[in-house]
N, C-alpha and C. Protein backbone atom coordinates (compact mmCIF):
# COMPACT_ATOMS: atom_id res chain seq x y z
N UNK A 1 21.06 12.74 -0.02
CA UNK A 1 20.57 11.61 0.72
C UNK A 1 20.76 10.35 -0.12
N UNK A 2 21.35 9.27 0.34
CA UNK A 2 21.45 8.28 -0.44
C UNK A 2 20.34 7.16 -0.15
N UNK A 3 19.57 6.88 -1.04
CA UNK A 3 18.42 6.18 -1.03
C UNK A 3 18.07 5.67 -2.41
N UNK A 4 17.25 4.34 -2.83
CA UNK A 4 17.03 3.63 -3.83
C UNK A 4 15.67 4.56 -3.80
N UNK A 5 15.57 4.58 -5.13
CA UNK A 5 14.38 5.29 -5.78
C UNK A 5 14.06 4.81 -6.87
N UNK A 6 12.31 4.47 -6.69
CA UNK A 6 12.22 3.45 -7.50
C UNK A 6 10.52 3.83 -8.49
N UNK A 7 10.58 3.74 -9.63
CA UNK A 7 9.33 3.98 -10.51
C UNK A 7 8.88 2.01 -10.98
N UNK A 8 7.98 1.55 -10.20
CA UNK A 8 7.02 0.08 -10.52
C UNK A 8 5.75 0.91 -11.30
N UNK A 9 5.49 -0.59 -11.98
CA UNK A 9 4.15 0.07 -13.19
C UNK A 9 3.84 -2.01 -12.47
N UNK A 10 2.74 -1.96 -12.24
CA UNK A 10 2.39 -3.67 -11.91
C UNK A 10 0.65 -3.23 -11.19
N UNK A 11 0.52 -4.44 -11.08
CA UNK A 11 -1.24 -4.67 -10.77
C UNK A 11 -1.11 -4.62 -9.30
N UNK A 12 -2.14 -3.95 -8.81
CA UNK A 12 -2.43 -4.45 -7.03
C UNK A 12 -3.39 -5.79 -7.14
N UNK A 13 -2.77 -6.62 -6.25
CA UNK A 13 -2.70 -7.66 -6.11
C UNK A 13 -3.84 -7.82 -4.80
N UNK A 14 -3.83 -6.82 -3.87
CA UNK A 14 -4.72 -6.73 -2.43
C UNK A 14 -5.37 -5.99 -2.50
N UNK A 15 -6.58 -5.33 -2.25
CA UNK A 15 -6.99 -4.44 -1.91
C UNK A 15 -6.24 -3.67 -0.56
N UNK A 16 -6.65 -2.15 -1.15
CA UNK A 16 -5.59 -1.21 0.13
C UNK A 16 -6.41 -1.36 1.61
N UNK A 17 -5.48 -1.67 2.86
CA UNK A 17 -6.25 -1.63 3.74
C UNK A 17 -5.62 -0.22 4.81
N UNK A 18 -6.31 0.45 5.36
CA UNK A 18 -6.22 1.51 5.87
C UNK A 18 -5.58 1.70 7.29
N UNK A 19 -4.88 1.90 7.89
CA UNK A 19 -3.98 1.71 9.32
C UNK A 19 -4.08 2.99 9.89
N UNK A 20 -3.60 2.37 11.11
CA UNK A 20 -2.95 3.98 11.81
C UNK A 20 -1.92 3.58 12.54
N UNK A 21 -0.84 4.45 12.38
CA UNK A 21 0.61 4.47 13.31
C UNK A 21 0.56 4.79 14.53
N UNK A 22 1.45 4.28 15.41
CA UNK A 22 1.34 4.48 16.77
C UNK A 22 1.34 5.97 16.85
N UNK A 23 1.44 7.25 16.48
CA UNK A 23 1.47 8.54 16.43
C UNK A 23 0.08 8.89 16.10
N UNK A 24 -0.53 7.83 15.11
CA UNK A 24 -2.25 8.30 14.97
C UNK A 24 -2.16 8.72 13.20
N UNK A 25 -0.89 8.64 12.85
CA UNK A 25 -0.79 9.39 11.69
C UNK A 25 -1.63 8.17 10.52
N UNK A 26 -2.06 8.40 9.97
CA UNK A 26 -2.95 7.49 8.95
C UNK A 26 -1.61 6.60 8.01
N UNK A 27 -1.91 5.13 7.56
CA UNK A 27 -1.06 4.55 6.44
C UNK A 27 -1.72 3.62 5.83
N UNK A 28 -1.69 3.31 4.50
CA UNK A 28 -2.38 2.39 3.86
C UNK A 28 -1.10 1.01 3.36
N UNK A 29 -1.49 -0.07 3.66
CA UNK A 29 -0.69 -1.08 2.78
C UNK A 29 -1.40 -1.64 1.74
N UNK A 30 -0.74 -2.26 0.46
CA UNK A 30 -1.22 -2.77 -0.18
C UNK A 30 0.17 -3.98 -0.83
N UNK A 31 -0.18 -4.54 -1.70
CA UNK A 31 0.75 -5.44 -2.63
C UNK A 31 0.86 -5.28 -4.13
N UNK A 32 1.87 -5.15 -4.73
CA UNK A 32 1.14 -5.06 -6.39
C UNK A 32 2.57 -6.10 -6.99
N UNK A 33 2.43 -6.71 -8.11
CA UNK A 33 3.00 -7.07 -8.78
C UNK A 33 3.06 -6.74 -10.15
N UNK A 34 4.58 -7.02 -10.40
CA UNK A 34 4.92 -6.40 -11.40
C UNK A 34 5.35 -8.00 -12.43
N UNK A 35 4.81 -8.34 -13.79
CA UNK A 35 5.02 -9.21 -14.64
C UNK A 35 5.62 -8.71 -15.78
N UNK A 36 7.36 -9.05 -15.74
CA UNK A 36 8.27 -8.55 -17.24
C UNK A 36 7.23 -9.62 -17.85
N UNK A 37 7.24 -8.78 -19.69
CA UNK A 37 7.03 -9.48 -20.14
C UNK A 37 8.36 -9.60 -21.55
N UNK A 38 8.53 -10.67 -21.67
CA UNK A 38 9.42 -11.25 -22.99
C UNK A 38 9.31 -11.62 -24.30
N UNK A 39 10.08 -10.83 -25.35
CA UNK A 39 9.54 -11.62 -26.71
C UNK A 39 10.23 -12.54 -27.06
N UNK A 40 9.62 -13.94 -27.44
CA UNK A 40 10.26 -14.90 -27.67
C UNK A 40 10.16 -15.36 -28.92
N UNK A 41 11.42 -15.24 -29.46
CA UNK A 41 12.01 -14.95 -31.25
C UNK A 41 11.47 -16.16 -31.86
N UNK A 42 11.60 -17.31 -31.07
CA UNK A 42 11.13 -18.96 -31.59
C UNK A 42 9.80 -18.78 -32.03
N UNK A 43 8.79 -18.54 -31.09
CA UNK A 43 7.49 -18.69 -31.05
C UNK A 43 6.80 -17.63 -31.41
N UNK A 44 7.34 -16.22 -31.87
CA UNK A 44 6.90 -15.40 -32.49
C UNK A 44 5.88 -14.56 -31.14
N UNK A 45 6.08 -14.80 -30.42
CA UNK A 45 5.21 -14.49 -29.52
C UNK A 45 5.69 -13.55 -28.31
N UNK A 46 4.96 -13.16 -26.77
CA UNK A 46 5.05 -12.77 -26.12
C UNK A 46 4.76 -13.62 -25.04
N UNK A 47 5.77 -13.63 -23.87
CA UNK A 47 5.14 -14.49 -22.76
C UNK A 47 6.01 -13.86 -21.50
N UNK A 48 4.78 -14.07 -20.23
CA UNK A 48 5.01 -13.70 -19.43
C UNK A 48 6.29 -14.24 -18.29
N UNK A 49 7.17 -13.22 -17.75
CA UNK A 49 7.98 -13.41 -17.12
C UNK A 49 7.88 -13.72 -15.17
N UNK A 50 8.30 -14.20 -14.92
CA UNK A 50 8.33 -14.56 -13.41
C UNK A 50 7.79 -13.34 -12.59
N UNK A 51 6.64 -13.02 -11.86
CA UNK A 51 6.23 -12.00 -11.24
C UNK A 51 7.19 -11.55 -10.36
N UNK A 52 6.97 -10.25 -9.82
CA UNK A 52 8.09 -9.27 -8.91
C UNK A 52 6.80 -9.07 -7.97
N UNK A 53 6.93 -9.27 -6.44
CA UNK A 53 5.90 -8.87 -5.71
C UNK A 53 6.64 -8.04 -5.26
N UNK A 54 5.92 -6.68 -4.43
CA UNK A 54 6.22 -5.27 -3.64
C UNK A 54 5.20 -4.49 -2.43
N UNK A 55 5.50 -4.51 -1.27
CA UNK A 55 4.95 -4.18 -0.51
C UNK A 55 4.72 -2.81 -0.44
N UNK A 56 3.93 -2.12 -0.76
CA UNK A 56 3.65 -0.67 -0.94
C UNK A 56 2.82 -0.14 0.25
N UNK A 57 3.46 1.31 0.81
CA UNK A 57 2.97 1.68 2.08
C UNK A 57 2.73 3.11 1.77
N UNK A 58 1.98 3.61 2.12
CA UNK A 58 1.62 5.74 1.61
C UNK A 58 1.07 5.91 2.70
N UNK A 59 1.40 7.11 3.31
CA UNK A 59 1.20 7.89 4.24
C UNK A 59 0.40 9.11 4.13
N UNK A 60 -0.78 9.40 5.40
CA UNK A 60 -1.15 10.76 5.94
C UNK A 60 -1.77 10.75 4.71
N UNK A 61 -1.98 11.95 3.56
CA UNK A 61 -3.03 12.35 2.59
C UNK A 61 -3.16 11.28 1.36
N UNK A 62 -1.99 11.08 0.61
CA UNK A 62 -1.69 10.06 -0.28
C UNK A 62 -2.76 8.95 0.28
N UNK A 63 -2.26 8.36 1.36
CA UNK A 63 -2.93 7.19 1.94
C UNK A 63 -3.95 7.26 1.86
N UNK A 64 -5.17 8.43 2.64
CA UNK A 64 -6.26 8.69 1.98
C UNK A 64 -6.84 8.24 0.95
N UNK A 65 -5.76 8.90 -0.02
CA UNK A 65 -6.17 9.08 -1.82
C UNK A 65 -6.32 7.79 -1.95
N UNK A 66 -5.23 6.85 -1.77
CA UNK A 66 -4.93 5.64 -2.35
C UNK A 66 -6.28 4.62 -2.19
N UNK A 67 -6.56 4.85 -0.39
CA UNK A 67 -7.52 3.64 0.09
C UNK A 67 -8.60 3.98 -0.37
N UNK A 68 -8.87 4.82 -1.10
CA UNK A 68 -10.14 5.77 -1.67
C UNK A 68 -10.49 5.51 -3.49
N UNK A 69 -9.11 5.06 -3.81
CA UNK A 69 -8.93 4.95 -5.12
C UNK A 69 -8.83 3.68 -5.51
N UNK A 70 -8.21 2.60 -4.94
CA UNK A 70 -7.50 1.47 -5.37
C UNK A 70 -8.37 0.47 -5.25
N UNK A 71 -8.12 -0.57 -6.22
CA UNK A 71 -9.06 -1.88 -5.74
C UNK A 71 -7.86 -2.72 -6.49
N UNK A 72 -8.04 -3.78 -5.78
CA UNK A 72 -7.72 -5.33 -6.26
C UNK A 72 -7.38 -5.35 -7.89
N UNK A 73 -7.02 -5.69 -8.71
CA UNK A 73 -6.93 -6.02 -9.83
C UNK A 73 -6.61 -4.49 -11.14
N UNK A 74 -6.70 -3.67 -10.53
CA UNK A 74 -5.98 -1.88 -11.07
C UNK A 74 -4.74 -2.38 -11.47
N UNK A 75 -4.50 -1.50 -12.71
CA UNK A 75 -2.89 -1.68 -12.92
C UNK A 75 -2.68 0.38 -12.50
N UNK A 76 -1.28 0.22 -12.07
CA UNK A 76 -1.12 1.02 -11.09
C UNK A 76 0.90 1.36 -11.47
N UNK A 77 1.39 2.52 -11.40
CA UNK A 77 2.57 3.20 -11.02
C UNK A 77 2.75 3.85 -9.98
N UNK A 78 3.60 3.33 -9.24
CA UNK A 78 4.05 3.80 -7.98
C UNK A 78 5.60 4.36 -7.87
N UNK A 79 6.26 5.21 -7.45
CA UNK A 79 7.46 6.43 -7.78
C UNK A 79 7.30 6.12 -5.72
N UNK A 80 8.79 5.83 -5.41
CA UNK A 80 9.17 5.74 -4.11
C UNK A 80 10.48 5.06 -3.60
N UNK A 81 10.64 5.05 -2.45
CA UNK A 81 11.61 5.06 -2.14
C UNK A 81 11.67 3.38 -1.96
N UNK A 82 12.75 2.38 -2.07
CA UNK A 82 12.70 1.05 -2.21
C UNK A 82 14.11 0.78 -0.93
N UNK A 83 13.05 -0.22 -0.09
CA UNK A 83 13.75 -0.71 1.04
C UNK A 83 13.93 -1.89 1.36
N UNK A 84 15.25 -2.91 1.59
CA UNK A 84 15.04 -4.41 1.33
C UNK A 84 15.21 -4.56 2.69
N UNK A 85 14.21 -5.45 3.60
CA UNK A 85 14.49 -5.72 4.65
C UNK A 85 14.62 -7.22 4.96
N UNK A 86 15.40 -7.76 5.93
CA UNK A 86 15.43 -9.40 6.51
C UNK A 86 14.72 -9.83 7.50
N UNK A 87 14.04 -11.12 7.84
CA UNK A 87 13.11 -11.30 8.85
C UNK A 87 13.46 -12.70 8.53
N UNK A 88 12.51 -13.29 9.71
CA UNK A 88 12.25 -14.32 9.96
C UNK A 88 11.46 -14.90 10.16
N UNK A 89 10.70 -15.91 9.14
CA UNK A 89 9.43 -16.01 8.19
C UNK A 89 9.23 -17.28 9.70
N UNK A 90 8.07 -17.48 10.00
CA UNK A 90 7.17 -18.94 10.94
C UNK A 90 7.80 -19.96 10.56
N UNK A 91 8.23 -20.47 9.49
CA UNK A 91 9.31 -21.63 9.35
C UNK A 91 10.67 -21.25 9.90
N UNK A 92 10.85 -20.57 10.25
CA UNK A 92 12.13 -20.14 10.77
C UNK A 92 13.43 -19.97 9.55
N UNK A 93 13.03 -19.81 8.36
CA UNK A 93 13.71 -19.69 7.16
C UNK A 93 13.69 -17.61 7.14
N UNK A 94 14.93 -17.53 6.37
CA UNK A 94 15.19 -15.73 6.62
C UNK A 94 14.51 -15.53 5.10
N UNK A 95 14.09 -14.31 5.27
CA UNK A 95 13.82 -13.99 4.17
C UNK A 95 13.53 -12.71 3.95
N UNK A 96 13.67 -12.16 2.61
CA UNK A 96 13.73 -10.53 1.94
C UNK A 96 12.45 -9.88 1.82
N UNK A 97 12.44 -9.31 2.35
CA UNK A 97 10.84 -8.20 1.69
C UNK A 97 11.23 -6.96 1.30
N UNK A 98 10.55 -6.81 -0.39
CA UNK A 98 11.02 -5.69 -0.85
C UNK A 98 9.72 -4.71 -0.47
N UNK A 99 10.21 -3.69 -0.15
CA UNK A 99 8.59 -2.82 0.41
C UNK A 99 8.86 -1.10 -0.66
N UNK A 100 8.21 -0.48 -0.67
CA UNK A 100 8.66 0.91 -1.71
C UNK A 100 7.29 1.49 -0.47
N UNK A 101 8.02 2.67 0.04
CA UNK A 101 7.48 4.05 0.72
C UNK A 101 7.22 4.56 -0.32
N UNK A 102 5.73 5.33 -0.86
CA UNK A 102 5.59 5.44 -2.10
C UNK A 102 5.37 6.88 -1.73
N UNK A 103 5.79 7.69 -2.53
CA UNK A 103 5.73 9.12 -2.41
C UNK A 103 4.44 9.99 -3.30
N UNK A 104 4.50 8.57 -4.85
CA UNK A 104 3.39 9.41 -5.49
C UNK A 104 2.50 8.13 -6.01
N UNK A 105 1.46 7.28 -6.19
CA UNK A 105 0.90 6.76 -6.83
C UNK A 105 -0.10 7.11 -8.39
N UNK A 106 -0.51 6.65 -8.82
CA UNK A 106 -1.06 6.73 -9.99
C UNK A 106 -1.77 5.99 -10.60
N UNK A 107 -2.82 5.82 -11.54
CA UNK A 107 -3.37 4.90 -12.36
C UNK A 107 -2.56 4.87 -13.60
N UNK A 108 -2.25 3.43 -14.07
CA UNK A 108 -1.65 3.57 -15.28
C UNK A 108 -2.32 3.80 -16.35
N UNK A 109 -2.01 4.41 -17.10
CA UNK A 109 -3.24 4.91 -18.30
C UNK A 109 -3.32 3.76 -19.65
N UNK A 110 -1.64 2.66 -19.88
CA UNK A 110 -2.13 2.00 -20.73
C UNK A 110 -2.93 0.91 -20.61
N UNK A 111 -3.72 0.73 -19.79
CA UNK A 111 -4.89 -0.22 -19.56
C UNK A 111 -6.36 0.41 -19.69
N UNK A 112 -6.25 1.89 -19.90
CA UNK A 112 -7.72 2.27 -19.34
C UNK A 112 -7.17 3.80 -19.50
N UNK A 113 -8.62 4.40 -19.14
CA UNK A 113 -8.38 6.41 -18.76
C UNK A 113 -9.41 6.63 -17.39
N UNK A 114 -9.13 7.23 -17.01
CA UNK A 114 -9.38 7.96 -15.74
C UNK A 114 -9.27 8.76 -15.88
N UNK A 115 -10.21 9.59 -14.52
CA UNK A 115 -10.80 10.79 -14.03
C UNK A 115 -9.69 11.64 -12.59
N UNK A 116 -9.74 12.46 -13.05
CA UNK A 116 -8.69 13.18 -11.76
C UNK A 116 -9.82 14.07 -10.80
N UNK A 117 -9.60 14.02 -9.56
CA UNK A 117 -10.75 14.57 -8.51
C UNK A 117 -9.47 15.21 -7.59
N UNK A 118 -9.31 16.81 -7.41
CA UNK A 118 -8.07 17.43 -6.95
C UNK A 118 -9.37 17.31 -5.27
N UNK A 119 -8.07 17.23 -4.45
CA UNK A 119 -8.77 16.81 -2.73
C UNK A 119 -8.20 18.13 -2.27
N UNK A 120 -8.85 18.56 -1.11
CA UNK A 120 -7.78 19.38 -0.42
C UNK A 120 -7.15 18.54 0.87
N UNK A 121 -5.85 19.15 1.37
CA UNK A 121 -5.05 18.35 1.46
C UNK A 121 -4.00 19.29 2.74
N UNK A 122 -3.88 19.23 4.31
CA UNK A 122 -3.01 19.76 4.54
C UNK A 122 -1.66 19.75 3.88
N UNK A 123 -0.57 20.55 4.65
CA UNK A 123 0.70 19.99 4.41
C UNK A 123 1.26 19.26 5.85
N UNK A 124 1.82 18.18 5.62
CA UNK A 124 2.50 17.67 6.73
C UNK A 124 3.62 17.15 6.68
N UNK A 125 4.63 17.43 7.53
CA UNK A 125 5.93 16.74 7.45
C UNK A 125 6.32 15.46 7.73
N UNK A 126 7.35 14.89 7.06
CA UNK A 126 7.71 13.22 7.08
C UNK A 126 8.59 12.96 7.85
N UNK A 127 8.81 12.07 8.31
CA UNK A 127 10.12 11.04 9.09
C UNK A 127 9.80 9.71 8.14
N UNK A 128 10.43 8.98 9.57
CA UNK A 128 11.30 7.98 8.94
C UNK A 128 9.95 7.14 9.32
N UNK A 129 9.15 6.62 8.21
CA UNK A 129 7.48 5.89 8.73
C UNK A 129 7.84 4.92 8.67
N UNK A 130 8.34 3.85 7.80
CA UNK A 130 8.52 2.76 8.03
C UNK A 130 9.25 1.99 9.36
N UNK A 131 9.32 2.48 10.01
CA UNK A 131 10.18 2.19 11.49
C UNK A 131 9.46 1.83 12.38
N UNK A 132 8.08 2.38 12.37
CA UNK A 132 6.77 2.22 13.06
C UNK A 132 6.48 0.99 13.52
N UNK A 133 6.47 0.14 14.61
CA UNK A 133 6.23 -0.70 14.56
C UNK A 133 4.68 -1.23 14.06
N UNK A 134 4.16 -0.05 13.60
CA UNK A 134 2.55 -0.67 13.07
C UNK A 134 2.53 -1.12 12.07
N UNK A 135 3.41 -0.14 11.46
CA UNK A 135 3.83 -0.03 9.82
C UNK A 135 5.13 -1.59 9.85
N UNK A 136 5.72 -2.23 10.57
CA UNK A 136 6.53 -3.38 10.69
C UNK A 136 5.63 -4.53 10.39
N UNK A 137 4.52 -4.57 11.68
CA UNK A 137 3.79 -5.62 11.32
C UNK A 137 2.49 -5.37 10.62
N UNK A 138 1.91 -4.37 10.01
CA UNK A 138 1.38 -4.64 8.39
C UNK A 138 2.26 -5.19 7.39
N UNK A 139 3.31 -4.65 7.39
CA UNK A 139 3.81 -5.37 6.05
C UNK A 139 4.02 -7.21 6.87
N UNK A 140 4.14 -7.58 7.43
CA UNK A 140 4.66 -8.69 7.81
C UNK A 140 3.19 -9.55 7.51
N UNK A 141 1.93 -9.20 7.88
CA UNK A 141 0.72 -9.94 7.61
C UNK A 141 0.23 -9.66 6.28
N UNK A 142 0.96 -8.36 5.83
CA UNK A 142 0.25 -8.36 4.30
C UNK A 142 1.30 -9.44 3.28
N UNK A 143 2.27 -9.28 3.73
CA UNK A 143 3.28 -10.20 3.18
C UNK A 143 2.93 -12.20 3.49
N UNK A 144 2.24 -12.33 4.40
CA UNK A 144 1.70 -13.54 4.61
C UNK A 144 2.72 -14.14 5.54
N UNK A 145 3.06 -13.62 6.22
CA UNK A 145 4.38 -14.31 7.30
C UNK A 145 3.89 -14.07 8.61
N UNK A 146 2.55 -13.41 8.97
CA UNK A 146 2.47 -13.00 10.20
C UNK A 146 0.87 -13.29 9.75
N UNK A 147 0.22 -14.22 11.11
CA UNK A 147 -1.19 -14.22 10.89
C UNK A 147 -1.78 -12.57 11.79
N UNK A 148 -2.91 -12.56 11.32
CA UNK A 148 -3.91 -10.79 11.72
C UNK A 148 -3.91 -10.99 13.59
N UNK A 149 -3.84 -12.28 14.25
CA UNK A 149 -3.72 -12.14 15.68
C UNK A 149 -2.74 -12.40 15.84
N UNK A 150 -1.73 -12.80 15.29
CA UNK A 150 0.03 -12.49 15.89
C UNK A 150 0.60 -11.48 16.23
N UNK A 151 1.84 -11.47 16.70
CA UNK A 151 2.66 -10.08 16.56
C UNK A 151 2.30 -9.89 18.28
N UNK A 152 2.82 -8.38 18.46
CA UNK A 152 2.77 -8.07 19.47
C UNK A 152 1.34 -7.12 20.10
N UNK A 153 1.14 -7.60 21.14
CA UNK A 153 -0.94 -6.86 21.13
C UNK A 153 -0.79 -5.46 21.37
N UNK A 154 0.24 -4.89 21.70
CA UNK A 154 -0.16 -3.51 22.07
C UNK A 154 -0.39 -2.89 20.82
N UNK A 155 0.66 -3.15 20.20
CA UNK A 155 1.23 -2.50 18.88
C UNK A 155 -0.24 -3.15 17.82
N UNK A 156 -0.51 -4.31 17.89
CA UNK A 156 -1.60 -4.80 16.74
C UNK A 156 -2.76 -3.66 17.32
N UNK A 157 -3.12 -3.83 18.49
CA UNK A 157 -4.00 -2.92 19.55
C UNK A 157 -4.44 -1.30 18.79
N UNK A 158 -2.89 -0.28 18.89
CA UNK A 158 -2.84 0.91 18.16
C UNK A 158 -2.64 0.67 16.77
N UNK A 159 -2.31 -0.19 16.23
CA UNK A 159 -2.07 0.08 14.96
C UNK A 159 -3.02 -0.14 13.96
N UNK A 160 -3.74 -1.35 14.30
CA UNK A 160 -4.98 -1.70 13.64
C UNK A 160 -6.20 -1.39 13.16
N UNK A 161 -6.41 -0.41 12.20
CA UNK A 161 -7.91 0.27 12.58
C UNK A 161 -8.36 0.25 10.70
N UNK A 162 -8.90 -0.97 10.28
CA UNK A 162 -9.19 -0.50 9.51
C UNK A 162 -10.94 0.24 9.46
N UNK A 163 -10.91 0.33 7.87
CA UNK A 163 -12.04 1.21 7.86
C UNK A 163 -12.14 2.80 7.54
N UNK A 164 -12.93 3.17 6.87
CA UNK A 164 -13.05 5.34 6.97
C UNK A 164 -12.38 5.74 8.02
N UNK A 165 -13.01 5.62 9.41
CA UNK A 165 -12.90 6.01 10.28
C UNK A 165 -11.87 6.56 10.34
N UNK A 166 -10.60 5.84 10.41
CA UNK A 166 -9.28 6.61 10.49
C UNK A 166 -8.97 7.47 9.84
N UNK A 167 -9.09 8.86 10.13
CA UNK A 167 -8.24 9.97 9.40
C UNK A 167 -9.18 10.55 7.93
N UNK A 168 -10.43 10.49 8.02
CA UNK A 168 -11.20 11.02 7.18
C UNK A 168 -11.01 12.31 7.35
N UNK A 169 -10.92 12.89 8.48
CA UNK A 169 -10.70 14.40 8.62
C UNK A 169 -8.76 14.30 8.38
N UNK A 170 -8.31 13.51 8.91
CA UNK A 170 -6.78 13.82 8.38
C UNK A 170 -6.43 14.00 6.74
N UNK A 171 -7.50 13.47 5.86
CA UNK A 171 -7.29 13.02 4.79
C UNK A 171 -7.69 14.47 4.05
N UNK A 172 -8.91 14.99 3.93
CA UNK A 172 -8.99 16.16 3.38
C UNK A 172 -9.80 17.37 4.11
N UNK A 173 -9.38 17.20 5.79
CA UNK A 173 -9.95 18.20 6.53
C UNK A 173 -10.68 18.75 6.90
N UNK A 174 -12.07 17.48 6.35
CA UNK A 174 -13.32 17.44 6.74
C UNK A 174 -13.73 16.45 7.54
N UNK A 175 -14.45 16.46 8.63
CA UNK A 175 -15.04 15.48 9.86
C UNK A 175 -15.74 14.96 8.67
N UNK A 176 -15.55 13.18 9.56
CA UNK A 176 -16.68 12.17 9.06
C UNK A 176 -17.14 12.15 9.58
N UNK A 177 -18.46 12.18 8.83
CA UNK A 177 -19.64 12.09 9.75
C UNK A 177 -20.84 10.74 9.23
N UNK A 178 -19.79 9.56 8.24
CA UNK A 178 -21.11 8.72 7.94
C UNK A 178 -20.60 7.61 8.87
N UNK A 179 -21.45 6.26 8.57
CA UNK A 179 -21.29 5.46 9.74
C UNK A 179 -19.78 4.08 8.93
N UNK A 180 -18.89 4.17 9.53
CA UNK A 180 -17.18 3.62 8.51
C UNK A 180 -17.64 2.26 7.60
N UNK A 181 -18.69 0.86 8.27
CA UNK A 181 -19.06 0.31 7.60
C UNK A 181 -19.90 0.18 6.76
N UNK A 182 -20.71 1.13 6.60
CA UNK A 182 -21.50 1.69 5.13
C UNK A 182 -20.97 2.28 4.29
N UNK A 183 -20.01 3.05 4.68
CA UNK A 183 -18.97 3.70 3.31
C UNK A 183 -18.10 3.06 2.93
N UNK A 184 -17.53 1.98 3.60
CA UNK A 184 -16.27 0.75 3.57
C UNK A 184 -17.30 0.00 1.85
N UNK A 185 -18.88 -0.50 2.80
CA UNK A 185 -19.37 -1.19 1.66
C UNK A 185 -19.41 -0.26 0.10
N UNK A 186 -19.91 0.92 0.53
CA UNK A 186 -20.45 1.82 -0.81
C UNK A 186 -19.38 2.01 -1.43
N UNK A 187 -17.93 2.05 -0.51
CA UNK A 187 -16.57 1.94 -1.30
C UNK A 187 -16.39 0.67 -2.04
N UNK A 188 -16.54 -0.64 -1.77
CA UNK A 188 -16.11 -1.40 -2.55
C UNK A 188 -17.15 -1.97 -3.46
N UNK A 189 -18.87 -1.34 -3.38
CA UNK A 189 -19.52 -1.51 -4.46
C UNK A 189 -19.08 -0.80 -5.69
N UNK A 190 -18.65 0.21 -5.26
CA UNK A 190 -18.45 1.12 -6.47
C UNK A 190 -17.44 0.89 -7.34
């Protein structure tokens, strides 16, 4: 199969927000950036290089994991597949979005150590997710080119769901049973 495959080590930049595909199948988006950094021989020093932004999307259990795991400001490795797409930004100017279908995420360990918590986890088979039109216009509003009531309503309609709710039982095959905006909060107190 010929496909770009790609290992990013960079910070999430968004907090993960939780979706569902027109199929029902669960997806999380998020953003992370990646900052080269440079040594500069003059100044004896180190300084930071022009940021790399990346639209990161995980599917069905991963997704789970991720919206369960991730917050805002994590430095983070992501291993996936890298897709450059063209659009046409509200100024009517074209423009590139690099997005990575992420197959495996991770905490990076040189910032910190972490705890591993094994989930149970069906198995489920993949297609082609990014095609989705749910999965089209998340990245387009997480990317900042599409406001949260734009786009098309059916598709914002099914696709939109954040919160637990979606796919708590898809995620590790147990019914939810708490109420999505009390665990949304107890999630991001924690």
């Amino acid at each position: 199969m010929n496909e770009v495959k790609v290992d990013v080590s960079g910070t999430v930049v968004s907090d993960p927000v939780l979706r569902e595909t027109r199929a029902g199948d669960p997806f999380v988006s998020f953003r992370i950036a990646v900052n080269p950094r440079r040594w500069n021989a003059e100044d004896d020093s180190w300084s930071d290089g022009e940021a790399q932004f990346f639209s990161v999307t995980a599917f069905r259990a991963l997704a789970g994991n991720a919206y369960h795991s991730l917050t805002k400001g994590q430095h983070v490795m992501v291993t996936g597949r890298l897709r450059l797409t063209q659009y046409e930004a509200r100024d009517g100017e074209l423009r590139t979005s690099a997005q990575i279908d992420a197959h495996d995420i991770g905490p990076s360990l040189r910032f910190g150590h972490s705890t591993f918590t094994k989930s149970v986890r069906p198995v489920i088979p993949s297609n082609d997710r990014l095609a989705d039109d749910a999965v089209t216009l998340a990245m387009r509003e997480l990317e900042g080119d599409l406001a949260p009531d734009e786009g098309d309503s059916d598709a914002r309609q099914d696709a939109v769901t954040e919160g637990k709710e979606v796919g708590a039982a898809d995620m590790n095959g147990q019914a939810d049973t708490g109420d999505a905006a009390t665990e949304q909060g107890e999630r991001l107190a924690s």
